[in-house]
Protein backbone atom coordinates (compact mmCIF):
# COMPACT_ATOMS: atom_id res chain seq x y z
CA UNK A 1 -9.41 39.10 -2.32
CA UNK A 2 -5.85 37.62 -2.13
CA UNK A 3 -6.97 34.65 -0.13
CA UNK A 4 -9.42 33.75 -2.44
CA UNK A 5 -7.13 34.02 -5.61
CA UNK A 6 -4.25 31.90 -3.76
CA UNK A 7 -6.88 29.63 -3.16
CA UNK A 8 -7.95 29.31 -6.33
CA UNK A 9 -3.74 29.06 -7.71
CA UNK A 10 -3.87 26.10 -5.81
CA UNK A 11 -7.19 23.99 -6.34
CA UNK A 12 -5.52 24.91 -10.23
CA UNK A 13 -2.36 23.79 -10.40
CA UNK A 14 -3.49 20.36 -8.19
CA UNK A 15 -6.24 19.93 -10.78
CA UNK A 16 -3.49 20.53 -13.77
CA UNK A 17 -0.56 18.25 -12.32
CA UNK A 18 -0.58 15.65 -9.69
CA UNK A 19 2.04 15.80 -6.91
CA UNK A 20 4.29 13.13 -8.26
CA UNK A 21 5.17 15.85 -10.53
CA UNK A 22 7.78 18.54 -10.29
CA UNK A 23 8.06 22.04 -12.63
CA UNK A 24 10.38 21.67 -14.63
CA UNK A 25 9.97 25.04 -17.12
CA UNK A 26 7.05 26.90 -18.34
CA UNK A 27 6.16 24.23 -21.20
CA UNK A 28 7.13 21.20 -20.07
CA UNK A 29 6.33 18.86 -16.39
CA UNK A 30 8.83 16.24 -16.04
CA UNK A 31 9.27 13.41 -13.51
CA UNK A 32 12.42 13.92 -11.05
CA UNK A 33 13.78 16.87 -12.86
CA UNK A 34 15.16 20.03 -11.54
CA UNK A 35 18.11 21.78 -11.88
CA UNK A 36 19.57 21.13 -8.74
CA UNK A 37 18.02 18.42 -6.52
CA UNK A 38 18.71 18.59 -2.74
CA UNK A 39 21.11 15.21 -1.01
CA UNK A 40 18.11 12.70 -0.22
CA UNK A 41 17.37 12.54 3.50
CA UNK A 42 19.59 10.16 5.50
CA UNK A 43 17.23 6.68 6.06
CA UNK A 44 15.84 6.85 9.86
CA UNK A 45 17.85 4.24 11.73
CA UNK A 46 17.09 1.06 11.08
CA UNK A 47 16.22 0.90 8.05
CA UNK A 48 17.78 -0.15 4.75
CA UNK A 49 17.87 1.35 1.17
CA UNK A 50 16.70 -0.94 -1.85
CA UNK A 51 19.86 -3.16 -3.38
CA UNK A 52 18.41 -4.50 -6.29
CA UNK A 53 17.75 -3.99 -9.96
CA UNK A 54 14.92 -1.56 -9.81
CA UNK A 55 11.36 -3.52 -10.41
CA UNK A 56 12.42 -7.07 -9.03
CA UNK A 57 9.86 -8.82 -7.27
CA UNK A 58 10.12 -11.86 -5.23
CA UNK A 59 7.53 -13.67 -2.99
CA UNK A 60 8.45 -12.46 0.68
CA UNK A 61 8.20 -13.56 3.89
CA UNK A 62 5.33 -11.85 5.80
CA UNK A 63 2.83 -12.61 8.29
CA UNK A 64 -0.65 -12.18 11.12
CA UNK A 65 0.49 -11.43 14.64
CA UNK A 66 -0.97 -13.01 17.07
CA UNK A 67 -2.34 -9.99 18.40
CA UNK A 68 -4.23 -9.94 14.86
CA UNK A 69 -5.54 -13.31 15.07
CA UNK A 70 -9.24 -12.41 15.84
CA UNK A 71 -9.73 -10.03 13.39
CA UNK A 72 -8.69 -12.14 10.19
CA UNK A 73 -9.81 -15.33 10.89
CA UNK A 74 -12.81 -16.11 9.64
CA UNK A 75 -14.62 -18.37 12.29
CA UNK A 76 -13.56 -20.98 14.64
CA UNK A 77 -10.13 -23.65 14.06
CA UNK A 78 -10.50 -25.84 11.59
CA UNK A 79 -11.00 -29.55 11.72
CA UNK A 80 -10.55 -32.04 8.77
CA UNK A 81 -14.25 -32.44 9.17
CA UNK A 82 -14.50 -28.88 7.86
CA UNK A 83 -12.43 -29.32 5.06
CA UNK A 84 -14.33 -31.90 4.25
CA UNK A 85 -17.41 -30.71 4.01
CA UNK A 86 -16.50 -27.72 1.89
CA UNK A 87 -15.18 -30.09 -0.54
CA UNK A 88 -18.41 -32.48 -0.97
CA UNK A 89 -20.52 -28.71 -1.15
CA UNK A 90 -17.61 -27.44 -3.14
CA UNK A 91 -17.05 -24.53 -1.13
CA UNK A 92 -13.70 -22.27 -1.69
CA UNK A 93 -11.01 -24.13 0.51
CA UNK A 94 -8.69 -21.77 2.39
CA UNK A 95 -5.99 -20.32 0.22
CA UNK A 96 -4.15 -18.75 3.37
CA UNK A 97 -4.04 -20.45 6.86
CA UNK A 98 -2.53 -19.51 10.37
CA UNK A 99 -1.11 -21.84 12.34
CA UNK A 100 -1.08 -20.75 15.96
CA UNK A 101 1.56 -22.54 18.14
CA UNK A 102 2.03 -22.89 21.86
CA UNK A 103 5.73 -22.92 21.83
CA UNK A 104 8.43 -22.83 24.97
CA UNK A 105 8.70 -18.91 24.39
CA UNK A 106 4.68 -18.59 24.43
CA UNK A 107 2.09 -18.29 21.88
CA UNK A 108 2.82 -17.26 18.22
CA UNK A 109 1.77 -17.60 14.40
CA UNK A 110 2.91 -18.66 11.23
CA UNK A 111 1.22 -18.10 7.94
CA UNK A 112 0.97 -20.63 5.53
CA UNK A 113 -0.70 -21.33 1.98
CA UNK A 114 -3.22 -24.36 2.42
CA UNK A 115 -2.43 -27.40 -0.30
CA UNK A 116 -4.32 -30.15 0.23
CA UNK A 117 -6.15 -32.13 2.92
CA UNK A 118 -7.05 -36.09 3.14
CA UNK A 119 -8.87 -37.31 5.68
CA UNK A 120 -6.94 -36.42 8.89
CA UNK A 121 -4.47 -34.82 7.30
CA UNK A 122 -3.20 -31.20 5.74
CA UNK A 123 -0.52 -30.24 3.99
CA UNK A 124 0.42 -26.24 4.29
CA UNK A 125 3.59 -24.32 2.97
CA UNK A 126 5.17 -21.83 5.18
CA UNK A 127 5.20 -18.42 4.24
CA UNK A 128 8.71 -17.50 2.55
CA UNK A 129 10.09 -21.09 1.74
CA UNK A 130 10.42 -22.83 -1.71
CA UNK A 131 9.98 -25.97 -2.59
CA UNK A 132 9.78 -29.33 -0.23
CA UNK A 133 11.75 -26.92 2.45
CA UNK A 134 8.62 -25.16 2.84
CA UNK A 135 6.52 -28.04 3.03
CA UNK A 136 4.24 -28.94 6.90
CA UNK A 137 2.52 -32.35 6.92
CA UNK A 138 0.44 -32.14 9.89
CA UNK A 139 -2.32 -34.38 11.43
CA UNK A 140 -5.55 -33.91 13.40
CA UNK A 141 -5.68 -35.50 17.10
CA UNK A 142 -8.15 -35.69 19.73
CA UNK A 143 -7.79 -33.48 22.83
CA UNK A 144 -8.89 -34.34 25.55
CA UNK A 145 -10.72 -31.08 27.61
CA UNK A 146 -10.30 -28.84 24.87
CA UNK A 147 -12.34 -26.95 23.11
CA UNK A 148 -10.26 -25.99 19.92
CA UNK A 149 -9.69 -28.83 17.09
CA UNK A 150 -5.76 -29.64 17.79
CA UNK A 151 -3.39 -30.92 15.14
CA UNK A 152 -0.01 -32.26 15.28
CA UNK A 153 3.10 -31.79 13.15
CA UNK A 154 4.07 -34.99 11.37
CA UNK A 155 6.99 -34.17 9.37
CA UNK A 156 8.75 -30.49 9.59
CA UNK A 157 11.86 -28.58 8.44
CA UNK A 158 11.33 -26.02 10.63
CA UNK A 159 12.79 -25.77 13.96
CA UNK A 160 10.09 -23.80 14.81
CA UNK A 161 7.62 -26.12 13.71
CA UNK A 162 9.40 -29.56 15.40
CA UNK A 163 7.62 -33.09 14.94
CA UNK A 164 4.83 -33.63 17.61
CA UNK A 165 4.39 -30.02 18.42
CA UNK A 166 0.31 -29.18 18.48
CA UNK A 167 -1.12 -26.09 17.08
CA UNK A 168 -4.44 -24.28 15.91
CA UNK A 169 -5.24 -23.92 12.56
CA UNK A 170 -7.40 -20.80 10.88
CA UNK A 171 -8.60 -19.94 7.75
CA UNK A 172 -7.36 -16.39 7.11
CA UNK A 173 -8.41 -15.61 3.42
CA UNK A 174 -9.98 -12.68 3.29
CA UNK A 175 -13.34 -12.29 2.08
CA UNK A 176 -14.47 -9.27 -0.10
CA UNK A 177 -16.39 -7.46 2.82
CA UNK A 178 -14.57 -6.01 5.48
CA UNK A 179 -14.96 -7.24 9.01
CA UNK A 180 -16.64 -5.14 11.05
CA UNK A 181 -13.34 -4.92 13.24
CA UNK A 182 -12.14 -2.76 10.33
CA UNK A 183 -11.01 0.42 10.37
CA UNK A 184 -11.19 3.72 8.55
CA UNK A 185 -14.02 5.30 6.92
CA UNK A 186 -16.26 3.29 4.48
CA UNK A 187 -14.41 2.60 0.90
CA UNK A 188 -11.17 3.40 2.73
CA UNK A 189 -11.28 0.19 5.15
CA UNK A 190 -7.98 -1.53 6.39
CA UNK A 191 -7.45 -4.09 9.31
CA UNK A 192 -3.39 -4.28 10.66
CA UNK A 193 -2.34 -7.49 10.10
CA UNK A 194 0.97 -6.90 12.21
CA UNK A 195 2.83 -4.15 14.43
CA UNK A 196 5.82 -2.74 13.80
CA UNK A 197 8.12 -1.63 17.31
CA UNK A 198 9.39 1.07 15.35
CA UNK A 199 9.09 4.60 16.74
CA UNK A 200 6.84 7.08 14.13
CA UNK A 201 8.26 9.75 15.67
CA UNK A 202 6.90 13.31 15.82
CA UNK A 203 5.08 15.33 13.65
CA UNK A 204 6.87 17.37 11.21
CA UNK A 205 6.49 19.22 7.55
CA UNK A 206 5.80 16.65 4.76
CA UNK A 207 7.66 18.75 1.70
CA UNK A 208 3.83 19.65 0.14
CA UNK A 209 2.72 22.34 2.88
CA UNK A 210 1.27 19.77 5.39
CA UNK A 211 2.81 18.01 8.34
CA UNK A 212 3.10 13.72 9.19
CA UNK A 213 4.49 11.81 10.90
CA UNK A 214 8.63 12.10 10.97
CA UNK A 215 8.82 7.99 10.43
CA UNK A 216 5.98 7.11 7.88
CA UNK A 217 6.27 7.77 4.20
CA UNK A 218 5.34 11.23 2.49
CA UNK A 219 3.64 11.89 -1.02
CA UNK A 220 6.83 12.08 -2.34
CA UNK A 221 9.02 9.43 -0.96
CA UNK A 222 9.95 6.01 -2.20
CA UNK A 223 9.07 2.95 -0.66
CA UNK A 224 10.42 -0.56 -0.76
CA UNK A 225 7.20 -3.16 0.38
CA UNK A 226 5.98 -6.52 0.26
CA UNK A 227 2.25 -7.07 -1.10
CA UNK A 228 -0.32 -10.29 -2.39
CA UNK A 229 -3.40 -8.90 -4.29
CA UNK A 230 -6.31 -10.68 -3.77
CA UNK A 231 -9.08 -10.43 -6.38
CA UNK A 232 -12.93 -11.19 -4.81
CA UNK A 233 -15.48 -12.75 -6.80
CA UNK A 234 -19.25 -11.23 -6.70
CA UNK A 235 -19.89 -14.28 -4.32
CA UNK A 236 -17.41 -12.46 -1.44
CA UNK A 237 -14.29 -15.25 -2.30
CA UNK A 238 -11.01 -14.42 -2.66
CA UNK A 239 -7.83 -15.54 -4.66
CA UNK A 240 -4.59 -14.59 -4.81
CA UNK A 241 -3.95 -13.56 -8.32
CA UNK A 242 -0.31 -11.51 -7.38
CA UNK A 243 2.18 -11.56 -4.67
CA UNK A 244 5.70 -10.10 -4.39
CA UNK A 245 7.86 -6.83 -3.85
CA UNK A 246 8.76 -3.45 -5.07
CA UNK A 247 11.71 -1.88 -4.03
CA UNK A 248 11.14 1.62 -5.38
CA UNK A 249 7.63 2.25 -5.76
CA UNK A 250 6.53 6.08 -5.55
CA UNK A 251 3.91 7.03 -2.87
CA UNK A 252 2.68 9.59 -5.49
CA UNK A 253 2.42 6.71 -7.86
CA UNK A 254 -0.27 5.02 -5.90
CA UNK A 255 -3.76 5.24 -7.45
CA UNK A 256 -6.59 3.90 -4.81
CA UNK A 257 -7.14 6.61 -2.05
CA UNK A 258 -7.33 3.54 0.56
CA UNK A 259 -3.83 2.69 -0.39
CA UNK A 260 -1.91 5.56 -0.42
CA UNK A 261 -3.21 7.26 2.62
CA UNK A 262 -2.48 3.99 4.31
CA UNK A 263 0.59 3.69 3.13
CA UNK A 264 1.13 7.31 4.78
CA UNK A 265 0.26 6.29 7.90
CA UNK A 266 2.10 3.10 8.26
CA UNK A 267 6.03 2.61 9.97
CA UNK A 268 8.32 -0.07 8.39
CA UNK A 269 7.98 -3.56 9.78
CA UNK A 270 4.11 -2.87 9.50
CA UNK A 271 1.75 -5.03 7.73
CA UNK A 272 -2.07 -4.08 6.45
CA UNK A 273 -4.53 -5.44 4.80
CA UNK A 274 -6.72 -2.72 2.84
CA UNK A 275 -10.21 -3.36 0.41
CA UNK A 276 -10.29 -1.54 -3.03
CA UNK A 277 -13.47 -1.40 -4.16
CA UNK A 278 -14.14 -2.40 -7.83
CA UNK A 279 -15.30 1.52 -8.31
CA UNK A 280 -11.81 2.99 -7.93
CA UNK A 281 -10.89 3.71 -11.23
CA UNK A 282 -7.07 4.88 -10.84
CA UNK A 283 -5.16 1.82 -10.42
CA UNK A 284 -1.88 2.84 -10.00
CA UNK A 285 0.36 0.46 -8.15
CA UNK A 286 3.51 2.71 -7.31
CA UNK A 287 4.86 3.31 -10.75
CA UNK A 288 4.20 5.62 -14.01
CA UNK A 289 1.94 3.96 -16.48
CA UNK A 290 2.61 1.90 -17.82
CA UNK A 291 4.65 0.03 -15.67
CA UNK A 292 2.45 -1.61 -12.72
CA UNK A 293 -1.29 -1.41 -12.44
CA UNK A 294 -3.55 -3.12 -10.45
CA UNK A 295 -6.06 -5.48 -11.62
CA UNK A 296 -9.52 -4.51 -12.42
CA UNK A 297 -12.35 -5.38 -9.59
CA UNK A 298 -12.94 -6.11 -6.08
CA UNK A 299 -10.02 -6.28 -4.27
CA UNK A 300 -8.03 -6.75 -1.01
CA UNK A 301 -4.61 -6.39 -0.87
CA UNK A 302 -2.05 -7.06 1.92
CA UNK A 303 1.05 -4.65 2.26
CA UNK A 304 4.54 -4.83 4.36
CA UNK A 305 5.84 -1.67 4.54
CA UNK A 306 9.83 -2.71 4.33
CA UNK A 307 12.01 0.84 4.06
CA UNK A 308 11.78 4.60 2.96
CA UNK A 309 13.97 6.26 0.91
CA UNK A 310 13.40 10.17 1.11
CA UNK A 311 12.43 12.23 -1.96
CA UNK A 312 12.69 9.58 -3.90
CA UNK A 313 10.75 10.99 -6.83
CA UNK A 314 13.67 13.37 -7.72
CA UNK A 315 15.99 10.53 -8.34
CA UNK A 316 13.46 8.11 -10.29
CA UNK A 317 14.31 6.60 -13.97
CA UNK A 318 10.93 6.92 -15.98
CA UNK A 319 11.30 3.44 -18.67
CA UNK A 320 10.49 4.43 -22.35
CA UNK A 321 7.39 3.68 -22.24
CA UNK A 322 6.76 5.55 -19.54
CA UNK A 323 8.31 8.69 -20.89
CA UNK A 324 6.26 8.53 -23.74
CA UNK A 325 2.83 8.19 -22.26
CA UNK A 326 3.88 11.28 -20.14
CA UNK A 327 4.57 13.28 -23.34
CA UNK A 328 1.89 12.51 -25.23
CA UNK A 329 0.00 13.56 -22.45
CA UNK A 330 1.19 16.39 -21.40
CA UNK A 331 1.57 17.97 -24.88
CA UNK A 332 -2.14 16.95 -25.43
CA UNK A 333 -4.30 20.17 -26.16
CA UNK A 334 -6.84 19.87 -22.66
CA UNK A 335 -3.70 19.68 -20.63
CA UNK A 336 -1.84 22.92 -23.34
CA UNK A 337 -5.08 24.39 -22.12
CA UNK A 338 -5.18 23.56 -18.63
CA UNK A 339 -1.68 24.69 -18.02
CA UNK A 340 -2.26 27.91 -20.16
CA UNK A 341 -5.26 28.50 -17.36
CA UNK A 342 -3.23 27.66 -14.66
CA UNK A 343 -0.55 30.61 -15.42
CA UNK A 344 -3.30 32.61 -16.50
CA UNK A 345 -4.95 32.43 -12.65
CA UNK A 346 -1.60 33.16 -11.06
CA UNK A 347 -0.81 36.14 -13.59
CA UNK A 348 -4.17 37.83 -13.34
CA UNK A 349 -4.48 38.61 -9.46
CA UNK A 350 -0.99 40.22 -9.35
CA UNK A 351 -1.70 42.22 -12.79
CA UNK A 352 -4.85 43.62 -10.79
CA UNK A 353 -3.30 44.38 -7.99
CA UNK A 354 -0.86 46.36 -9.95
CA UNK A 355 -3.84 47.85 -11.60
CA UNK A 356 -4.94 48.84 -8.67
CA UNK A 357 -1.89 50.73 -7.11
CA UNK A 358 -1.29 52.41 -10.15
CA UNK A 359 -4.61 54.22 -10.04
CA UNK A 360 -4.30 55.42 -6.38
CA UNK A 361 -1.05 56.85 -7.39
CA UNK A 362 -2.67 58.27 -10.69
CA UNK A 363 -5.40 60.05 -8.32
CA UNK A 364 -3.20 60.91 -5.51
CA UNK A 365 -1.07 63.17 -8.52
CA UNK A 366 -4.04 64.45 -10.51
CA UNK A 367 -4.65 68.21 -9.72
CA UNK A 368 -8.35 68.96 -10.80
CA UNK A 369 -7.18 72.68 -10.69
CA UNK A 370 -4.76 72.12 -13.72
């Protein structure tokens, strides 16, 4: 039937060319080329279009909400007698702590990376800073009717963080199991690390025949975001082995399922934390190879979803490199082949149906009286 062959068009031409790819003419795919693109989509209010050089990365300023605490903290507040004990059993110490303040405008967190600890003492470095301006010496104190461990700022920048102020301190480094507060289904597990108060509007078409969400991004939109890659031993630790920003990564670029579908979901000013198992075996990180992969393994990586910028893929610069890896594959004889099938599938239906009128109106002529 005609169902069934458009069906089968389809499942071919997804199977011969991914998404992030456009027709360009009948022997050749290219990356953001057509003859005439439509004016990108207007950036939903609010948000901002990427500034600089294409591929520069910095270490960002992200975050937990307090919301969020729960979920990534793994156990109780810490005390120096803690820390201490995971030294003398040299256990991981926490690459990534929370420091949860009681402040004049209520409750709220700030993320840190954990340095060192001596006795009754910790030294942690803000999120975002550089340098001695990032630097938190704070100091353990008794409490007196309470049941968390309380510690004390000694010497701050921050006017946040003011000397004397008390505060909470968790470990938040992520393990290589997901909590079982996780969601999504299993390989495709992601906890939210932080809300967003932007609006994700109402459902509309995505461009590729399906319909999401009018302020996430879509298969074929750019994406300026914030991420630290996390790479877990067999043992279930974690390290950071990458951290930084992309302001025009491809959502059609993305390799792990987990990753781009979250990605998908997720308004700007949004931060998740998603697992990758070490069986994915596209590792795509936003970009044509060869440009940015990610590393091989277990892994858990944390992304802040900063901006879209609308059909971004038709105004992308492929790098040499890039642009040759793309030829050489596409001019490869299984993908001559698969594209030759692919127009074949298409063809063939519509020649049949032809076919097929063409005889009715053969027998509806032919006089067996004659």
């Amino acid at each position: 039937s005609l169902r069934a062959a458009a069906l089968l068009v389809a499942a071919v031409c997804l199977i011969c060319e991914p998404l992030c790819f456009v027709w360009a003419s009948a022997s050749r795919i290219l990356v953001a080329g057509r003859a005439s693109k439509p004016e990108p989509l207007a950036a939903l209010a609010g948000r901002r279009r990427p500034t600089r050089a294409e591929g520069e990365r910095r270490v960002a300023v992200r975050g937990i909400g307090l919301a969020e605490l729960a979920d990534v903290a793994s156990g109780p507040p810490l005390s120096s007698s803690e820390l201490q004990k995971r030294a003398v059993l040299r256990l991981p110490l926490p690459e990534r702590v929370a420091l949860r303040v009681q402040g004049p405008a209520g409750e709220s967190v700030v993320e840190a990376r954990f340095r060192r600890a001596e006795a009754d003492s910790m030294l942690v470095e803000v999120l975002g800073a550089s340098g001695d301006d990032g630097s938190v010496e704070l100091g353990e104190v008794g409490a007196e009717g309470e049941t968390e461990t309380t510690w004390r700022v000694h010497r701050s920048t921050f006017a946040t963080l003011p000397e004397g102020m008390p505060l909470s301190i968790y470990d938040t480094t992520p393990s290589a199991e997901p909590p079982p507060t996780a969601d999504g289904e299993e390989s495709m597990k992601y906890l939210r690390l932080r809300s967003s108060d932007a609006d994700a509007g109402s459902f509309t078409y995505d461009g590729i025949g399906g319909v999401s969400r009018e302020g996430c991004p879509r298969e074929l939109d750019g994406v300026d975001f914030a991420f630290t890659v996390w790479s877990c031993a067999a043992g279930g630790t974690c390290r950071v082995v990458e951290e930084g920003e992309d302001l025009g990564a491809l959502i059609c670029e993305i390799g792990p399922k987990t990753l781009k579908e979250g990605l998908k979901s997720m308004i700007p000013g949004e931060t998740r934390r998603f697992w990758v198992p070490a069986s994915v075996e596209d590792r795509r990180f936003g970009r044509p190879p060869p440009e940015s992969f990610l590393p091989g393994g277990s892994l858990v990586v944390d992304l802040t979803l900063r901006s879209i910028s609308r059909e971004a893929v038709f105004d992308y610069k492929m790098s040499p490199e890039a642009r040759k890896i793309s030829d050489e594959r596409e001019n490869s004889p299984g993908k001559v082949l698969l594209r030759a099938m692919g127009v074949g599938v298409q063809v063939l239906p519509w020649a049949w149906f032809y076919l097929q009128v063409q005889q009715k109106q053969v027998g509806a002529t032919f006089d067996p009286h004659l």
